[in-house]
C-alpha atoms as a PDB file:
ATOM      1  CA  UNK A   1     175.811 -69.178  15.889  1.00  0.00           C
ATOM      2  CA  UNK A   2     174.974 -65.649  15.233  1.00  0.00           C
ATOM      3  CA  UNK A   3     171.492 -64.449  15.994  1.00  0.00           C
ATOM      4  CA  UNK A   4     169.126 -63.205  13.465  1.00  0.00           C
ATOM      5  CA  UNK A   5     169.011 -59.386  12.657  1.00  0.00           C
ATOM      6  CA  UNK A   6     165.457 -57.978  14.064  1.00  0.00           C
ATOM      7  CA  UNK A   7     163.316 -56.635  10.898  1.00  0.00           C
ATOM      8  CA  UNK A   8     161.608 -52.912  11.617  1.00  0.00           C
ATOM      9  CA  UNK A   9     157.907 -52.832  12.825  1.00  0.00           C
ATOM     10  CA  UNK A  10     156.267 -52.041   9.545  1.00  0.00           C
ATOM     11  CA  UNK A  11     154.358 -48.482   9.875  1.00  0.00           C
ATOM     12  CA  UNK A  12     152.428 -48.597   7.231  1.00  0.00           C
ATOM     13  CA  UNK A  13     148.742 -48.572   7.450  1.00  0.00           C
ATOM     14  CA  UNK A  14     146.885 -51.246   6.237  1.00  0.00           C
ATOM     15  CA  UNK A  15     145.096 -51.204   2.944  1.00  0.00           C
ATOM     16  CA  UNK A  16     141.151 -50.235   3.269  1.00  0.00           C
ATOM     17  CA  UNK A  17     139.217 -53.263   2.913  1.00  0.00           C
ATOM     18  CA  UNK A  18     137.082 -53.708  -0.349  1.00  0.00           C
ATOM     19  CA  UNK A  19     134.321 -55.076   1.759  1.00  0.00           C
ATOM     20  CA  UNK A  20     133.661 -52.734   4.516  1.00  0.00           C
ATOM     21  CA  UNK A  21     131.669 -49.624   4.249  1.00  0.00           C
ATOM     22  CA  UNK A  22     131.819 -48.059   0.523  1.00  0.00           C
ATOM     23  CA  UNK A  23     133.951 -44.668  -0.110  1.00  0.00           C
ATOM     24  CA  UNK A  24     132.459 -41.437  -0.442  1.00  0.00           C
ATOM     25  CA  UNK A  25     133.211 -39.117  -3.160  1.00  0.00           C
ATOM     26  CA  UNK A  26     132.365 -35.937  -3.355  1.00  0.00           C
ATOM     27  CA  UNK A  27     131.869 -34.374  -6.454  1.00  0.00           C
ATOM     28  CA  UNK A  28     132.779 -30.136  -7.531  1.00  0.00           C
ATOM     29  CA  UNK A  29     129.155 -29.132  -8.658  1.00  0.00           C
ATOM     30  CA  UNK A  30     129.642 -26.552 -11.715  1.00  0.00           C
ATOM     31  CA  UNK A  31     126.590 -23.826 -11.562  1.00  0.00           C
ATOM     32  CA  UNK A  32     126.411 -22.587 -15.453  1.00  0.00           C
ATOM     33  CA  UNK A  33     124.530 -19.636 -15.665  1.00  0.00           C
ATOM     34  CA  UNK A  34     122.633 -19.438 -18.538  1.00  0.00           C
ATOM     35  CA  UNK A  35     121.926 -16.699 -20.721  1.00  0.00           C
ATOM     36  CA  UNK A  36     118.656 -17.774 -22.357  1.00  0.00           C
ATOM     37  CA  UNK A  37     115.100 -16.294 -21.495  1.00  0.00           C
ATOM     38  CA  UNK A  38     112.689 -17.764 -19.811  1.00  0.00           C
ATOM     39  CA  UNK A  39     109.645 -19.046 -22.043  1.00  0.00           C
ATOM     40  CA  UNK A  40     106.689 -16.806 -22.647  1.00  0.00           C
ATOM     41  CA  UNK A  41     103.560 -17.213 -20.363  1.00  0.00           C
ATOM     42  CA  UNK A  42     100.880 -18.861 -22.304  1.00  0.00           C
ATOM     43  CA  UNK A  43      97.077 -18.141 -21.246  1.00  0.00           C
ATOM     44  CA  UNK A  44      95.669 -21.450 -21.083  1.00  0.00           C
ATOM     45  CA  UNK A  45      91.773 -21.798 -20.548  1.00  0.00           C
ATOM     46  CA  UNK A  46      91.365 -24.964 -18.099  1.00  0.00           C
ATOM     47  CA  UNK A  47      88.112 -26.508 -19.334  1.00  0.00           C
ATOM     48  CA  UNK A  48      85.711 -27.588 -15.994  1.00  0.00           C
ATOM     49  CA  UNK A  49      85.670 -30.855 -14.610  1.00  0.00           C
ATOM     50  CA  UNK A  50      82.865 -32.933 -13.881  1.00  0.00           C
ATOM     51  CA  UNK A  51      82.988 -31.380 -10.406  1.00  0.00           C
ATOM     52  CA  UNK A  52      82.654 -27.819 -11.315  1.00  0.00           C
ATOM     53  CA  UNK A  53      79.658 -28.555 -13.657  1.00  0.00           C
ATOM     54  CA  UNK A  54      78.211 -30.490 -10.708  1.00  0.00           C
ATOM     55  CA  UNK A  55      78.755 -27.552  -8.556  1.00  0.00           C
ATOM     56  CA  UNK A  56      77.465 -24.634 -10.934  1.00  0.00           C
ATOM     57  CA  UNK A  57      74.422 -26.984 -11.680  1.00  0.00           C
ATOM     58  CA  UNK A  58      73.583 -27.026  -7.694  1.00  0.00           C
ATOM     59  CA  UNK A  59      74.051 -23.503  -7.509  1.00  0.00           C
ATOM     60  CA  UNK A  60      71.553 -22.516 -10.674  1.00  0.00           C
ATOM     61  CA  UNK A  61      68.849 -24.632  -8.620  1.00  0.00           C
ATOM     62  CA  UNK A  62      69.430 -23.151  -5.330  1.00  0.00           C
ATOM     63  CA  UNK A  63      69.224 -19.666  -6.903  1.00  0.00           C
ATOM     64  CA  UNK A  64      65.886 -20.552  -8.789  1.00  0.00           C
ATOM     65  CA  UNK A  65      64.716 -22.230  -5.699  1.00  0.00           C
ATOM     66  CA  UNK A  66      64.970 -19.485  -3.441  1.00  0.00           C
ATOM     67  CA  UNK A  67      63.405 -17.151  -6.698  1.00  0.00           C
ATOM     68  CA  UNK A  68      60.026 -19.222  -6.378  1.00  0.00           C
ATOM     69  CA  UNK A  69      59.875 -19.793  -2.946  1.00  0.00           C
ATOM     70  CA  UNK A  70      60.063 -15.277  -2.518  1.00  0.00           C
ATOM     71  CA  UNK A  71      57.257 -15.350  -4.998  1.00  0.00           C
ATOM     72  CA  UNK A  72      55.218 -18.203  -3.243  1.00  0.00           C
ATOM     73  CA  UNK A  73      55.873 -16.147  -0.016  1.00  0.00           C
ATOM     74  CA  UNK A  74      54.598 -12.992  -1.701  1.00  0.00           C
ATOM     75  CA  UNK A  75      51.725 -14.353  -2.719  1.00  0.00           C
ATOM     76  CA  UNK A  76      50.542 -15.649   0.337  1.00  0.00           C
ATOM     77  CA  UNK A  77      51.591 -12.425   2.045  1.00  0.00           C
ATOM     78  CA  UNK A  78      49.708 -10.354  -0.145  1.00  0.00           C
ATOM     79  CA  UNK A  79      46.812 -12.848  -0.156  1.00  0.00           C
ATOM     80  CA  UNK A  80      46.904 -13.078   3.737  1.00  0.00           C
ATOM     81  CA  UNK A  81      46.833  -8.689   3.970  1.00  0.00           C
ATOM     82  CA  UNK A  82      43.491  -9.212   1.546  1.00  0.00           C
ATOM     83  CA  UNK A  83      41.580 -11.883   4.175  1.00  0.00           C
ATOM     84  CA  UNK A  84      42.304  -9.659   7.216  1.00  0.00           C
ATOM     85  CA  UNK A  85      41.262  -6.360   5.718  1.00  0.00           C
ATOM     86  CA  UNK A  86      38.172  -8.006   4.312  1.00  0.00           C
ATOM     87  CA  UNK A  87      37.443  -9.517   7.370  1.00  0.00           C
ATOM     88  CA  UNK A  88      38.149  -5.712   9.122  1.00  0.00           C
ATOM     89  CA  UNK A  89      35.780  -4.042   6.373  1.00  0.00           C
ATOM     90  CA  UNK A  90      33.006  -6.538   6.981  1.00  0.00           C
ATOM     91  CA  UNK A  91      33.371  -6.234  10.906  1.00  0.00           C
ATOM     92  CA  UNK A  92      32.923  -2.505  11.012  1.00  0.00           C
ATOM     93  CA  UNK A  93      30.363  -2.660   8.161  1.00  0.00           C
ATOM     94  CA  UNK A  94      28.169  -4.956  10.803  1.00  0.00           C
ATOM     95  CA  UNK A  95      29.111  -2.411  13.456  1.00  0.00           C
ATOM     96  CA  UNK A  96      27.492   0.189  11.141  1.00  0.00           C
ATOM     97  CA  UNK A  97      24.377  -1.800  10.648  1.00  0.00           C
ATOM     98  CA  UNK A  98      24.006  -2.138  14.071  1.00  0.00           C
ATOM     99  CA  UNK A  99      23.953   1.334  14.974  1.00  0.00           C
ATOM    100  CA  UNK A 100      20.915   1.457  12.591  1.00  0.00           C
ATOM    101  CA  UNK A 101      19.167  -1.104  13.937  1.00  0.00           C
ATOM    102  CA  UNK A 102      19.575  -0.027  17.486  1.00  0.00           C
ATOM    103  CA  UNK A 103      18.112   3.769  16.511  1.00  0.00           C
ATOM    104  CA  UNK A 104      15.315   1.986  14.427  1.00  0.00           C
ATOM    105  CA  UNK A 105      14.578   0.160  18.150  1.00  0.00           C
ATOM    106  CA  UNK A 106      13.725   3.002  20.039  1.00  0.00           C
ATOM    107  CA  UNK A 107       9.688   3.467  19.273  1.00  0.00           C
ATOM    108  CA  UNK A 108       9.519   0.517  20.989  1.00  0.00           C
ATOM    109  CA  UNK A 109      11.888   0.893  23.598  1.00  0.00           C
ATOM    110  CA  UNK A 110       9.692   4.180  24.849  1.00  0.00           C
ATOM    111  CA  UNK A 111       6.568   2.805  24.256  1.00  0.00           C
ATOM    112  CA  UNK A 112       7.435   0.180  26.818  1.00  0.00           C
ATOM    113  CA  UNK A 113       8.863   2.403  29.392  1.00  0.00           C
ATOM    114  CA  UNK A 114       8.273   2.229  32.836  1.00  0.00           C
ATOM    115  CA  UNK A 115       5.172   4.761  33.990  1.00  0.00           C
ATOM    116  CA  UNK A 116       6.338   4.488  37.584  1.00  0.00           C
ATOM    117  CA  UNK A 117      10.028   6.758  37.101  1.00  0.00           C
ATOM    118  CA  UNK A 118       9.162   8.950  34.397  1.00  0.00           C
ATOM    119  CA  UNK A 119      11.927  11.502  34.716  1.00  0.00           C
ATOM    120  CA  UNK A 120      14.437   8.921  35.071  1.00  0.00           C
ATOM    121  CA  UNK A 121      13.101   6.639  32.147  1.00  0.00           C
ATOM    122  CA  UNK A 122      13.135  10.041  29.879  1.00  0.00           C
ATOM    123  CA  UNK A 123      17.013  10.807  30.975  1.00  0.00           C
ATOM    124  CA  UNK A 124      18.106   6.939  30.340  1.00  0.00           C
ATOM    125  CA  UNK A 125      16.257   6.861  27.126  1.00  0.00           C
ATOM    126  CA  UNK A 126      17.651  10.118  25.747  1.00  0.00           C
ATOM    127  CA  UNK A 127      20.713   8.884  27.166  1.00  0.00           C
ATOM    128  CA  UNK A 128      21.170   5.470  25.292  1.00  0.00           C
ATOM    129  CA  UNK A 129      19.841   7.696  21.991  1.00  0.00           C
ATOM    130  CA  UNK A 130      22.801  10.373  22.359  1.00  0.00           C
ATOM    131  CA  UNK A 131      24.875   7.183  22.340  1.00  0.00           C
ATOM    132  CA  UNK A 132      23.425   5.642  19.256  1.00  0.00           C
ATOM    133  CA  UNK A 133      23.396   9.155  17.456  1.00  0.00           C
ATOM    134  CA  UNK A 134      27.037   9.396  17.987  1.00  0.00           C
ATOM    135  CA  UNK A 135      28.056   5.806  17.009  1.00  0.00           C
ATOM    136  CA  UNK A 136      25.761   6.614  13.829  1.00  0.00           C
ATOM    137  CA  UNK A 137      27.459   9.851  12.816  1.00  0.00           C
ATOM    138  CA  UNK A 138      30.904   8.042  13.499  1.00  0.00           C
ATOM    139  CA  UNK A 139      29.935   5.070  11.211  1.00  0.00           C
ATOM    140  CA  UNK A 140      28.578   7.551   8.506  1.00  0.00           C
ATOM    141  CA  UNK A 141      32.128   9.340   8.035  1.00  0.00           C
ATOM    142  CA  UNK A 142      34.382   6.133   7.821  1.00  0.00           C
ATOM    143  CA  UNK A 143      32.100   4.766   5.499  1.00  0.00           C
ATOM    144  CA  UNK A 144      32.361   7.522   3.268  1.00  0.00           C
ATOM    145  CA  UNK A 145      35.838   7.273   3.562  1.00  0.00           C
ATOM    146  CA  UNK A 146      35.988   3.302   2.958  1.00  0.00           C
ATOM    147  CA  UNK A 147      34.104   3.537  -0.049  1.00  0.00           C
ATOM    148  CA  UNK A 148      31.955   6.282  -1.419  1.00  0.00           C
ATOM    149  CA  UNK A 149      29.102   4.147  -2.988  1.00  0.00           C
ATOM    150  CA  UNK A 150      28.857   2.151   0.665  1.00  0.00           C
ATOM    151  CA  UNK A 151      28.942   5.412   2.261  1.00  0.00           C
ATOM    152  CA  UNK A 152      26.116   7.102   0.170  1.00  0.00           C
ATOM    153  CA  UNK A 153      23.466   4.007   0.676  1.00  0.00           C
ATOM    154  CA  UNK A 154      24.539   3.865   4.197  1.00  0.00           C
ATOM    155  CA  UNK A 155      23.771   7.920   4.507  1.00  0.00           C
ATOM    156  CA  UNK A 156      20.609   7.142   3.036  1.00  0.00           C
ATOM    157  CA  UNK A 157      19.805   4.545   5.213  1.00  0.00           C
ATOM    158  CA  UNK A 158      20.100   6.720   8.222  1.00  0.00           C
ATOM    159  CA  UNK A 159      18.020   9.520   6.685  1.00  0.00           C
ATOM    160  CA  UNK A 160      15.350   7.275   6.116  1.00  0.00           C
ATOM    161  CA  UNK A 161      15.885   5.921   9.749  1.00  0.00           C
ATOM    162  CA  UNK A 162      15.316   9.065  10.748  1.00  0.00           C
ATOM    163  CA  UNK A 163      12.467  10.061   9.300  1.00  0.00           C
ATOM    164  CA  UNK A 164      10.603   7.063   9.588  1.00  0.00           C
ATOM    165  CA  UNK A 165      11.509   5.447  13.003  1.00  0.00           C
ATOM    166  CA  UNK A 166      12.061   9.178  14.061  1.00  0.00           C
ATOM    167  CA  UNK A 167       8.403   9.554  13.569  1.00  0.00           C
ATOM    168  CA  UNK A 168       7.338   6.651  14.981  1.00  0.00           C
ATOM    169  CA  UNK A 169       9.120   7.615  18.222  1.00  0.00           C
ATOM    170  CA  UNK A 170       7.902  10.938  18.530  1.00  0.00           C
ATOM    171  CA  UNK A 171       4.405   9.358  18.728  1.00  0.00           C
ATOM    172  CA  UNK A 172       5.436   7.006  21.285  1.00  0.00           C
ATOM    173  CA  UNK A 173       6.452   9.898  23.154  1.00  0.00           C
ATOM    174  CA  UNK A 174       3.288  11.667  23.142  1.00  0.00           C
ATOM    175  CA  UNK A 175       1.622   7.773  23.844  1.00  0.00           C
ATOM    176  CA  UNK A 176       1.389   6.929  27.513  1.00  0.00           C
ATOM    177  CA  UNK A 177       3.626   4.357  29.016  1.00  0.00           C
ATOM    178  CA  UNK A 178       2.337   1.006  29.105  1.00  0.00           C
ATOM    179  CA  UNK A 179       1.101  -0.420  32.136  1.00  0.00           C
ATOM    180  CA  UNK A 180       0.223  -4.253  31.880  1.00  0.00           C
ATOM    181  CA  UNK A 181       2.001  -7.030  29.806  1.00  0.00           C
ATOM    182  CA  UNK A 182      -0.826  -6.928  26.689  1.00  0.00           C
ATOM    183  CA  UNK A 183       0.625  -3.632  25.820  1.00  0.00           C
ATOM    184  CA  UNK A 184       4.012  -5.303  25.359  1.00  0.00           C
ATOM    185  CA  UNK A 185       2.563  -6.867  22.078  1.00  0.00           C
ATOM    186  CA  UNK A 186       3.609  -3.638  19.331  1.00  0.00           C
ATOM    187  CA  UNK A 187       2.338  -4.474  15.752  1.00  0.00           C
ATOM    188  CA  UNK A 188       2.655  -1.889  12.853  1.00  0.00           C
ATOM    189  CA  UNK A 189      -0.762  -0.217  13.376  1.00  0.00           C
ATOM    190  CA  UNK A 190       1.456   1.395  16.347  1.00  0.00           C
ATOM    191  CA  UNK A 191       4.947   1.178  14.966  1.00  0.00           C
ATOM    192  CA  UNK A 192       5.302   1.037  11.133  1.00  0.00           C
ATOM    193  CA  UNK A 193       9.128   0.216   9.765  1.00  0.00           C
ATOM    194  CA  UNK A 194       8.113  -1.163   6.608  1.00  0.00           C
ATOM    195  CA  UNK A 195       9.375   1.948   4.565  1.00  0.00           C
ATOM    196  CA  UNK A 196      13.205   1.176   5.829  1.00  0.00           C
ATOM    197  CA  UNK A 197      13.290  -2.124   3.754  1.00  0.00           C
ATOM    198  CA  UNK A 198      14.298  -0.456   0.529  1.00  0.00           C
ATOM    199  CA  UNK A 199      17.277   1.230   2.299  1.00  0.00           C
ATOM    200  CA  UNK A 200      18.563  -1.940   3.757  1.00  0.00           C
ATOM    201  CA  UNK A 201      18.505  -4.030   0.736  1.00  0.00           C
ATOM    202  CA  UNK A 202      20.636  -1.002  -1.133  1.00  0.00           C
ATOM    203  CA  UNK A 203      23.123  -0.668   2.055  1.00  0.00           C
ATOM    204  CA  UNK A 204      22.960  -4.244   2.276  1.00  0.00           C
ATOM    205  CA  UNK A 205      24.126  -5.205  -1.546  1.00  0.00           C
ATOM    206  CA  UNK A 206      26.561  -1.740  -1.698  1.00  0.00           C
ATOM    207  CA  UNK A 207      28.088  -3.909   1.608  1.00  0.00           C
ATOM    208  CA  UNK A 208      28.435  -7.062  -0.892  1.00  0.00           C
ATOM    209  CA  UNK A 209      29.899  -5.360  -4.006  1.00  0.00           C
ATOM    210  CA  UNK A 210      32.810  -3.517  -1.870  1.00  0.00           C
ATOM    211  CA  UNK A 211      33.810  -6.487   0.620  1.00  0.00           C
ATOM    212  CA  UNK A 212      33.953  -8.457  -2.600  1.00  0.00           C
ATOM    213  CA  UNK A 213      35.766  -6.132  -4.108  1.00  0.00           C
ATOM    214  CA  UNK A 214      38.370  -5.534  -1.925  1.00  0.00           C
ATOM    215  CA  UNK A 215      39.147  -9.357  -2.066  1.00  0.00           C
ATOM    216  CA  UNK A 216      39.916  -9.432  -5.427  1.00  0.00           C
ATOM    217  CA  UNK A 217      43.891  -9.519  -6.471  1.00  0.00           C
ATOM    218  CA  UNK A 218      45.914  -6.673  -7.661  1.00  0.00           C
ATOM    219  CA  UNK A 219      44.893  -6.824 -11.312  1.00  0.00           C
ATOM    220  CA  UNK A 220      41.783  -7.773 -11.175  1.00  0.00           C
ATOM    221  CA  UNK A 221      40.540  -4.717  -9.421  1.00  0.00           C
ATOM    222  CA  UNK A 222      42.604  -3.407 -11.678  1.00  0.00           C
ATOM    223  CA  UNK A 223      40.981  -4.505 -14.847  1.00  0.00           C
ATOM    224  CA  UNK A 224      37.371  -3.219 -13.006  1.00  0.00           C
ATOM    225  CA  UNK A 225      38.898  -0.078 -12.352  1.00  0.00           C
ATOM    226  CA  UNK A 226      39.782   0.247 -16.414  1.00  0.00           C
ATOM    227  CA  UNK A 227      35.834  -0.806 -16.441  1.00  0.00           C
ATOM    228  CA  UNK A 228      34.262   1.293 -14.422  1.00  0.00           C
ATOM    229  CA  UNK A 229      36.272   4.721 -15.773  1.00  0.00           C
ATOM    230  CA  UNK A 230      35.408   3.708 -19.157  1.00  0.00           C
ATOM    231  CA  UNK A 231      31.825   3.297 -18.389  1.00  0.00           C
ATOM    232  CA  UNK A 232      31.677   6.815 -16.848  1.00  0.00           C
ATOM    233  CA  UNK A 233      33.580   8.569 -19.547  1.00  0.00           C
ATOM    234  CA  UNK A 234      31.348   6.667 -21.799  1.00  0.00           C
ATOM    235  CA  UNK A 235      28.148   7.966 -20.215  1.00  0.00           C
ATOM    236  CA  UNK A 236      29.653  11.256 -19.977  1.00  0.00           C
ATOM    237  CA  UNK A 237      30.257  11.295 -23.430  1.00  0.00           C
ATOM    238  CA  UNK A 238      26.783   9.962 -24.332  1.00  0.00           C
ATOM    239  CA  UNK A 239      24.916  12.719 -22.199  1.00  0.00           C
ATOM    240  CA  UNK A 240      27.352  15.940 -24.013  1.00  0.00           C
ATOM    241  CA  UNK A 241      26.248  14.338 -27.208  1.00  0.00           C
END
């Protein structure tokens, strides 16, 4: 019996199964270049958003915020400057008055000076005078410079303090000393100030009108400056006529 002719091993690959993973194709991309121009730009106004109105609205109020509080701060400032220069004024105004008062003392003060130390009682009493005589003359130029119509009474105040309590200590001097404790009791048949009361109540409301013055805001003493020119030119212009 003849055996069977072998058949050749087939070399074929097998065919790609239709279920395994899918087949890739790639694709020739064509770039066309176009000859067209691009579109024109259009200006286009965006209209806000609730947001942006929210924000500008915030930003208005913090503006007019900080506006008021500089003017708040102003005013106080300025208010503040008033209170410590009226409260300088009226210090050195006192300081002035008591200058007078201390000179108008002294008639007393050497009528009640010890008989035992003459000399030295005569040096410390024209010592402590010197000292008031200064303070005086000081208090008379810065007054004058403060205000001229507080400076005036206040000259006139010394004058008179001069003459009259002058006077009454130039007696004193010529007086003896006293030299047991009834002497201590000095009533105006000895030492007579009365005179100096008409000087004081001028120096005393000339004090008044200028502290108060002073206080007053910006256009207020403006507006009694306006006043006060147009009062003088008025009386100048009455006494021409």
């Amino acid at each position: 019996m003849a055996s069977p002719t072998p058949e050749p091993p087939n070399t074929t690959a097998p065919a790609a199964s239709t279920t395994g993973m899918p087949t890739v194709q790639r694709s020739t991309a064509t770039t066309v270049t176009s000859s067209t121009s691009p579109p024109p730009i259009v200006n286009t106004v965006v209209a806000p958003t609730s947001g942006d109105a929210l924000l500008a609205a915030v930003l208005s109020g913090a503006v007019v915020a900080a506006a008021v509080t500089a003017v708040i701060n102003s005013v106080l400032a300025r208010r503040s400057t008033r209170i410590e220069e009226r409260s300088r004024v009226r210090n050195t105004l006192a300081e002035a008055y008591q200058a007078y008062a201390d000179y108008r003392e002294f008639p007393y003060a050497i009528r009640r000076r010890r008989t035992d130390q003459k000399e030295a009682e005569r040096i410390r009493l024209s010592e402590e005078l010197r000292k008031v005589q200064s303070r005086i003359s000081y208090y008379q130029a810065w007054t004058q410079a403060e205000s001229p119509e507080t400076g005036t009474a206040y000259s006139e105040l010394v004058t008179a303090v001069r003459r009259i309590a002058g006077g009454a200590m130039h007696k004193a001097w010529k007086a003896p000393g006293l030299e047991n404790d009834e002497g201590m009791n000095i009533g105006p048949d000895r030492v007579d100030l009365t005179d100096l009361r008409a000087a004081e109540e001028k120096f005393i409301a000339a004090v008044e009108k200028h502290v108060a013055a002073i206080t007053l805001p910006w256009w207020k003493r403006t507006i009694t400056l306006i006043q006060t020119l147009a009062l003088a030119l008025r009386k100048r212009s009455t006494t021409k006529a």
